[in-house]
Protein backbone atom coordinates (compact mmCIF):
# COMPACT_ATOMS: atom_id res chain seq x y z
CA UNK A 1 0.00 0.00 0.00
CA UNK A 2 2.87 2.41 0.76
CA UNK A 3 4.18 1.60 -2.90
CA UNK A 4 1.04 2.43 -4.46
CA UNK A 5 0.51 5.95 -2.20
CA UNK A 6 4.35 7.02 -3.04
CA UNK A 7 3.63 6.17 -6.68
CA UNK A 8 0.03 8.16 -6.63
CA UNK A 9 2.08 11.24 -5.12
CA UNK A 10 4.83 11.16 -7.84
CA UNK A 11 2.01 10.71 -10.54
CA UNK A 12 0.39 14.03 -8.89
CA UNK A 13 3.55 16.02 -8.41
CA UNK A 14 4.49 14.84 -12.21
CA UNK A 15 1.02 15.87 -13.53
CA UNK A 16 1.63 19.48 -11.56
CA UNK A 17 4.89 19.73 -12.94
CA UNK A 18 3.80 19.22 -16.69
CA UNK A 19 0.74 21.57 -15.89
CA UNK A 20 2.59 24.08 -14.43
CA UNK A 21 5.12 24.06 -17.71
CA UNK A 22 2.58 23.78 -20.28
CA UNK A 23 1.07 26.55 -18.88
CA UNK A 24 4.03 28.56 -19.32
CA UNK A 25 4.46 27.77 -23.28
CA UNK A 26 1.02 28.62 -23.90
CA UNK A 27 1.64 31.93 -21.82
CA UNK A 28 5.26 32.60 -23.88
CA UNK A 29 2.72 31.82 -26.60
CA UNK A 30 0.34 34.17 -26.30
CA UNK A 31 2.72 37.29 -25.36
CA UNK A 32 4.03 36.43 -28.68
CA UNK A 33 0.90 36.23 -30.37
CA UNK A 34 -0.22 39.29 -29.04
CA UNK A 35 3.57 41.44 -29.85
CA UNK A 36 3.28 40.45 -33.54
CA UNK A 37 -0.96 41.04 -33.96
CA UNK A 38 -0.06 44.70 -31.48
CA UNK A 39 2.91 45.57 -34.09
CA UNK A 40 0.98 44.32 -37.64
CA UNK A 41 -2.12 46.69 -36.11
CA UNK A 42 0.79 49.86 -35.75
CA UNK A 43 2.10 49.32 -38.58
């Protein structure tokens, strides 16, 4: 049982860890996104 709880927490802190980074490509995303649409609009 203490396997199975050790391997549940890793899963967790795994699944956190990949959340946590894909949320910060989708935010480098967007800021680029939104710097090329802001300097097409200026131009």
């Amino acid at each position: 049982m203490k396997g199975v709880s050790l391997f549940s927490m890793n899963v967790a802190r795994y699944e956190m860890t990949m959340y946590v980074e894909i949320r910060k490509l989708l935010s480098v995303y967007h800021q680029q996104f939104y710097l090329k649409s802001a300097a097409i609009g200026f131009r």
